[in-house]
Protein backbone atom coordinates (compact mmCIF):
# COMPACT_ATOMS: atom_id res chain seq x y z
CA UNK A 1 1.11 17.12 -48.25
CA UNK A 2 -2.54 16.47 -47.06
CA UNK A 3 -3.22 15.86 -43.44
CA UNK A 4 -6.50 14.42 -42.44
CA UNK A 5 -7.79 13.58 -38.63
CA UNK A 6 -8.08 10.04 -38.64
CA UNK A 7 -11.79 9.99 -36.85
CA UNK A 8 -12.67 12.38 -40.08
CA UNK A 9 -13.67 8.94 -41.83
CA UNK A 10 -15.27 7.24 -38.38
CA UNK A 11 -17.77 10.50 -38.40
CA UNK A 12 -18.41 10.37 -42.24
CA UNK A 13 -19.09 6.30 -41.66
CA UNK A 14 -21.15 7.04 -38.88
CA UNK A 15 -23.18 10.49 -40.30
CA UNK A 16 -24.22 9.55 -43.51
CA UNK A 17 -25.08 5.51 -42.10
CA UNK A 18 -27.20 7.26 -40.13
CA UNK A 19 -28.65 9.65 -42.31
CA UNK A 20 -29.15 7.12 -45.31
CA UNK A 21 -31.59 4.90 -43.44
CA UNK A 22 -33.12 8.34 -41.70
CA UNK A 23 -34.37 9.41 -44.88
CA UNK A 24 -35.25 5.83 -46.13
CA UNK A 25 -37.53 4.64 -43.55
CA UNK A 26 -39.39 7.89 -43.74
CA UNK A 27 -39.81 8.51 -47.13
CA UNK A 28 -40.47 4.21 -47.42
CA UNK A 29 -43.04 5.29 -44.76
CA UNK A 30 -44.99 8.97 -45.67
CA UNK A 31 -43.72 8.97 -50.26
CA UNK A 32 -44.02 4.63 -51.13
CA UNK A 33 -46.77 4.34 -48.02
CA UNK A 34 -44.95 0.73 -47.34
CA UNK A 35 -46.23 -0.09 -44.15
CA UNK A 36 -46.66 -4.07 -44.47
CA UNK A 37 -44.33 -6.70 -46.00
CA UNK A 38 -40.89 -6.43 -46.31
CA UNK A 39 -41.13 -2.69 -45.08
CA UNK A 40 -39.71 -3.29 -41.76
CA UNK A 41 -36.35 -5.12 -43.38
CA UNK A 42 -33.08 -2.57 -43.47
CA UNK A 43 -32.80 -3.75 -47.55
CA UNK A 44 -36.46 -2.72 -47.78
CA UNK A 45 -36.05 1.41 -47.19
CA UNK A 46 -33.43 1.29 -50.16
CA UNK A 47 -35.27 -0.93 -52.23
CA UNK A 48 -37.65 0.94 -54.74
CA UNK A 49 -36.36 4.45 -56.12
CA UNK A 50 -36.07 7.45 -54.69
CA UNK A 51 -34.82 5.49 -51.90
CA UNK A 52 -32.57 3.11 -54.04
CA UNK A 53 -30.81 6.00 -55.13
CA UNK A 54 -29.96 7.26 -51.77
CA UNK A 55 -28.74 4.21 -50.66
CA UNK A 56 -26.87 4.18 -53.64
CA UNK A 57 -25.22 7.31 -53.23
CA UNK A 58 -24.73 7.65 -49.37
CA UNK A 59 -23.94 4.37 -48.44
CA UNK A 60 -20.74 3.87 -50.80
CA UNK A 61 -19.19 6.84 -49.43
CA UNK A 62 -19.65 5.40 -45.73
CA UNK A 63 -18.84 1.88 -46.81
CA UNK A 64 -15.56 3.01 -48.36
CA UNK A 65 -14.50 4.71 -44.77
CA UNK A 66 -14.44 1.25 -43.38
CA UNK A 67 -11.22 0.09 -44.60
CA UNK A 68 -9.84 3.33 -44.06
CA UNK A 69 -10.69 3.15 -40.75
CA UNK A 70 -9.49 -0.49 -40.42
CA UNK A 71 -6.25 0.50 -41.17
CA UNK A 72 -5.48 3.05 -39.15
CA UNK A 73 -7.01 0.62 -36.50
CA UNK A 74 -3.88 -1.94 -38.25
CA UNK A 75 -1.52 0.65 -38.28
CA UNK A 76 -1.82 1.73 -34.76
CA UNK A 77 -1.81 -1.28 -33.12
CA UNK A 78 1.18 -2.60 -35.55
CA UNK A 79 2.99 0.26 -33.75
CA UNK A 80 2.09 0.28 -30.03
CA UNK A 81 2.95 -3.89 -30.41
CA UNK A 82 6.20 -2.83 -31.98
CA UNK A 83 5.12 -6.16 -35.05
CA UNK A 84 2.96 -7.40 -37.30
CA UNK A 85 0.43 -10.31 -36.48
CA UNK A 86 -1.92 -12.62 -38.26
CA UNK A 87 -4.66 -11.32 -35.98
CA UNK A 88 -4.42 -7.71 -36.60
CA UNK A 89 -3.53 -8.05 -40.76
CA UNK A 90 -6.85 -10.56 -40.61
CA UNK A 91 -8.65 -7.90 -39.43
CA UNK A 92 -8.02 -5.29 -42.29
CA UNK A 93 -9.13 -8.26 -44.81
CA UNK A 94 -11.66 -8.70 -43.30
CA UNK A 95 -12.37 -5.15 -42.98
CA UNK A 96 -12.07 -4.97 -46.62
CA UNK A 97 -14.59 -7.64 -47.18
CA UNK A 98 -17.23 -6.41 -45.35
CA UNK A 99 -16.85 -2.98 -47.14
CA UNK A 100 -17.08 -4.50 -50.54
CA UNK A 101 -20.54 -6.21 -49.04
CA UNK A 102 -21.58 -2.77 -48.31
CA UNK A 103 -20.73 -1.57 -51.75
CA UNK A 104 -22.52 -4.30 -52.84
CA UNK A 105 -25.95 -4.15 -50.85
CA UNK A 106 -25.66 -0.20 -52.22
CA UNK A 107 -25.35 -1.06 -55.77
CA UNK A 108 -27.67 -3.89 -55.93
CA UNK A 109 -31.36 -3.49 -54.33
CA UNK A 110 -33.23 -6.66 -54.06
CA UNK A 111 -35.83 -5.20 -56.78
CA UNK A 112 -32.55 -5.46 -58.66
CA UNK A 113 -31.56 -8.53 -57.91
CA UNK A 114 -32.53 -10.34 -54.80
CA UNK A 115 -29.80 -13.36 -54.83
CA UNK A 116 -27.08 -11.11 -55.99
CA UNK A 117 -28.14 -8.21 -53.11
CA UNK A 118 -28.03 -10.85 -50.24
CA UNK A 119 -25.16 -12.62 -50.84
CA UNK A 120 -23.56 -9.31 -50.47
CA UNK A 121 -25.70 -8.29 -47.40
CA UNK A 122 -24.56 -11.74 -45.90
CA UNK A 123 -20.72 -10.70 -46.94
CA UNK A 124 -21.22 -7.53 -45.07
CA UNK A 125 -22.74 -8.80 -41.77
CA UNK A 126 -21.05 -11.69 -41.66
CA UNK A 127 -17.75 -9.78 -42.25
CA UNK A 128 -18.15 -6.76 -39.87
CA UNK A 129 -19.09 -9.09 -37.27
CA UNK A 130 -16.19 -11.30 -37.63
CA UNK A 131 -13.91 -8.16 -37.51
CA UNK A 132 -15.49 -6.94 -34.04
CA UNK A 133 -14.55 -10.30 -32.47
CA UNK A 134 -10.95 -9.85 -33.94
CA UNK A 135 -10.64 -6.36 -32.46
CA UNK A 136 -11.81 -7.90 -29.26
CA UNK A 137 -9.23 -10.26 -29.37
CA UNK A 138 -6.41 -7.79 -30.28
CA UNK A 139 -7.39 -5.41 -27.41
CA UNK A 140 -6.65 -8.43 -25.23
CA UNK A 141 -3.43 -9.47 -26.70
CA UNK A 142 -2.07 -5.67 -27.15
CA UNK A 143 -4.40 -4.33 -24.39
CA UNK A 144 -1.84 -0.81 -24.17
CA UNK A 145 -3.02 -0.46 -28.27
CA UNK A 146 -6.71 1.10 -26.70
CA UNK A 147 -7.98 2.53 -23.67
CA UNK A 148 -10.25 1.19 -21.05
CA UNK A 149 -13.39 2.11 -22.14
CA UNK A 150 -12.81 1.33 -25.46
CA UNK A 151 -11.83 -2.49 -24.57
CA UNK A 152 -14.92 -2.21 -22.48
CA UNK A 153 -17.49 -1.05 -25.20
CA UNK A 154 -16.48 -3.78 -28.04
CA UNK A 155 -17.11 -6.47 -25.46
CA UNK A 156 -20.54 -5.19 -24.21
CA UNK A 157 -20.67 -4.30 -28.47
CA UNK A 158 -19.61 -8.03 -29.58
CA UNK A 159 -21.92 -9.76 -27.01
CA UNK A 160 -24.89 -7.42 -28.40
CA UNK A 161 -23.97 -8.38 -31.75
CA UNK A 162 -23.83 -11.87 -31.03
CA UNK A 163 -26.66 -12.36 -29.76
CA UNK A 164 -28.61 -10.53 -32.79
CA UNK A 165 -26.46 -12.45 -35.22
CA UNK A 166 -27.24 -16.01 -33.86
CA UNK A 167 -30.94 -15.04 -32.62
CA UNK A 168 -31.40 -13.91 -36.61
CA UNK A 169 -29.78 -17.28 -37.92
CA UNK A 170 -32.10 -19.57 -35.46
CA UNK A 171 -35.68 -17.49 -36.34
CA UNK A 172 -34.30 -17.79 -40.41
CA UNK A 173 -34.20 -21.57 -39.99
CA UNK A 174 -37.14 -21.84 -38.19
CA UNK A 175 -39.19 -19.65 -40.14
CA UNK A 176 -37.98 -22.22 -43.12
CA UNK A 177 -38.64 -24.94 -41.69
CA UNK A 178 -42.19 -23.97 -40.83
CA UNK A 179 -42.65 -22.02 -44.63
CA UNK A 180 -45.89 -24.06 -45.13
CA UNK A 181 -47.68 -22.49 -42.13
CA UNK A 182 -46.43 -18.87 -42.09
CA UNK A 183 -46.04 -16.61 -45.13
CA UNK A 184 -44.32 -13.53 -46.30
CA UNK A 185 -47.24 -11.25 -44.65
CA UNK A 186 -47.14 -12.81 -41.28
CA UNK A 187 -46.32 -9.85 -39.14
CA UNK A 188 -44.71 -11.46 -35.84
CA UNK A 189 -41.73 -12.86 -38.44
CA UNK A 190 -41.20 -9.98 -40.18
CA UNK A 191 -41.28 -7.77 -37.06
CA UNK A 192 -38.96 -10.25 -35.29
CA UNK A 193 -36.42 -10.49 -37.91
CA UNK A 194 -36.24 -6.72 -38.79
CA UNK A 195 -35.90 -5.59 -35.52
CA UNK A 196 -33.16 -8.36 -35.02
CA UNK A 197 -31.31 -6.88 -38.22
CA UNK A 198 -31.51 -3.48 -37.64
CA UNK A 199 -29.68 -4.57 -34.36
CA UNK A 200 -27.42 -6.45 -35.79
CA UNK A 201 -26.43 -3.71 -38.54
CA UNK A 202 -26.30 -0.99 -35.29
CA UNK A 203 -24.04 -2.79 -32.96
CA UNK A 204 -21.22 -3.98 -35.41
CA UNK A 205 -21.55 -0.56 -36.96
CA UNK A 206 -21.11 1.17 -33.85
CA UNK A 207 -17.62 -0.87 -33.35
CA UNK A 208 -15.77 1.90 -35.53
CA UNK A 209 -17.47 4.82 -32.87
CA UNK A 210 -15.17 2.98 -29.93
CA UNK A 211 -12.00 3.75 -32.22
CA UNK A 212 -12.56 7.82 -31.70
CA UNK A 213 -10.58 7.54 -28.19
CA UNK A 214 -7.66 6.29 -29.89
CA UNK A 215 -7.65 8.00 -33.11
CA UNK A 216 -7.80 11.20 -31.40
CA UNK A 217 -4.42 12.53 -31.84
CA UNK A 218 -3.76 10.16 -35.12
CA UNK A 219 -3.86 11.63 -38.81
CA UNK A 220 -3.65 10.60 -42.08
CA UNK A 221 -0.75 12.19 -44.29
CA UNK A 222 -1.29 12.12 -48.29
CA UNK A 223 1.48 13.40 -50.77
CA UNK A 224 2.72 12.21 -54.12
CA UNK A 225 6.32 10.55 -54.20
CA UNK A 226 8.65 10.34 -57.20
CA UNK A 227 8.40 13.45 -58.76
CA UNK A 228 11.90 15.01 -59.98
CA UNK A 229 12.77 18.55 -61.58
CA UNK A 230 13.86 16.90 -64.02
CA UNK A 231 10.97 15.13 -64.95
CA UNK A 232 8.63 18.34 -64.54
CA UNK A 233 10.50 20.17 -67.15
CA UNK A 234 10.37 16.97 -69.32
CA UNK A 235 6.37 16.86 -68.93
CA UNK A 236 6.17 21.00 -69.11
CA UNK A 237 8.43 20.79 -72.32
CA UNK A 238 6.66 17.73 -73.88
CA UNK A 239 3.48 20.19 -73.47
């Protein structure tokens, strides 16, 4: 049987995040020498190759920790409540949706195809948001399922969030409504909106980071069940 720390997958989530959009930015900056238009965007640094490919490869990895994470997250709480609720099992969907929009943004770069590559960026956000406010929610109906200044953090995290996430929404609508008089190039948009996502994309990331205090002592056990003698001599005879 295979025991892994539980927090194993909130540091691989959180390292190679990190280190995909590290290397992106720079080498988007010094290799492709992007410095205007849509450089500043998050989608941007993983848009043209070698950077595509990076994204690619290190952000699957970290998206697929996410619902690992969530349900250890369901687990946990399932136990310290002593039941099951809508709340917390809505929260590992969820979970699960937002890591399929990560999967998504990875696979498909907007040079790729742009429609295809936001509607999963918008799954992602929209989802990993949504599951912050559910954890926040949970910590107040099973408030002995986390500690203190983990409760604390998600709400300081969610209000962050929030205000990125509606801030983003309002300067998107505005910036179509008023398409005629300010283009693709026009730097106090693009700034505005980058620096909103990249906010956006850093707080409801960092909502996995407040799980470390209670994953602490928790692991994940992995064995393989229904295997007889019987059925091993069968398969070493059959060979």
């Amino acid at each position: 049987m295979v025991s892994i720390p539980a927090n194993l997958f909130i540091t691989v989530n959180a390292v190679l995040t990190v280190l995909t959009f590290l290397v992106s930015y720079i080498l988007t900056y010094a290799v492709l020498e992007l410095e205007s238009y849509p450089y500043y965007y998050i989608s941007s640094s993983i848009n043209n190759t070698p950077t595509s490919n990076i994204g690619a490869l290190l952000l699957s990895p970290a998206a697929i920790c996410v619902p690992c994470i969530a349900y250890v997250r369901y687990s946990h709480v399932n136990f310290v409540a002593g039941r099951k609720s809508a709340a917390n099992r809505n929260a590992l969907i969820v979970a699960i949706l937002s890591c399929i929009g990560g999967l998504g943004v990875a696979a498909f770069p907007a040079s790729a195809d742009f429609m295809t590559h936001i509607v999963f960026a918008g799954l992602f956000f929209v989802m990993a948001w949504v599951y912050l406010v559910i954890n926040v929610y949970i910590d107040r109906k099973v408030p002995e399922a986390a500690v203190q200044v983990s409760k604390l953090l998600r709400i300081v995290i969610v209000t962050l969030s929030g205000g990125f996430f509606f801030s983003l929404i309002a300067l998107w609508w505005f910036r179509l409504r008023e398409v005629e008089r300010y283009d693709d190039s026009d730097y106090p948009f693009v700034a505005a909106l980058s620096y909103l996502e990249i906010g956006l994309c850093a707080t409801v990331l960092s909502v996995y980071l407040t799980f470390l205090f209670e994953f602490k002592h928790l692991r994940i056990s992995l064995k393989v069940t229904g295997l007889t003698k019987n059925e091993t001599r069968k398969d070493g005879e059959a060979q």
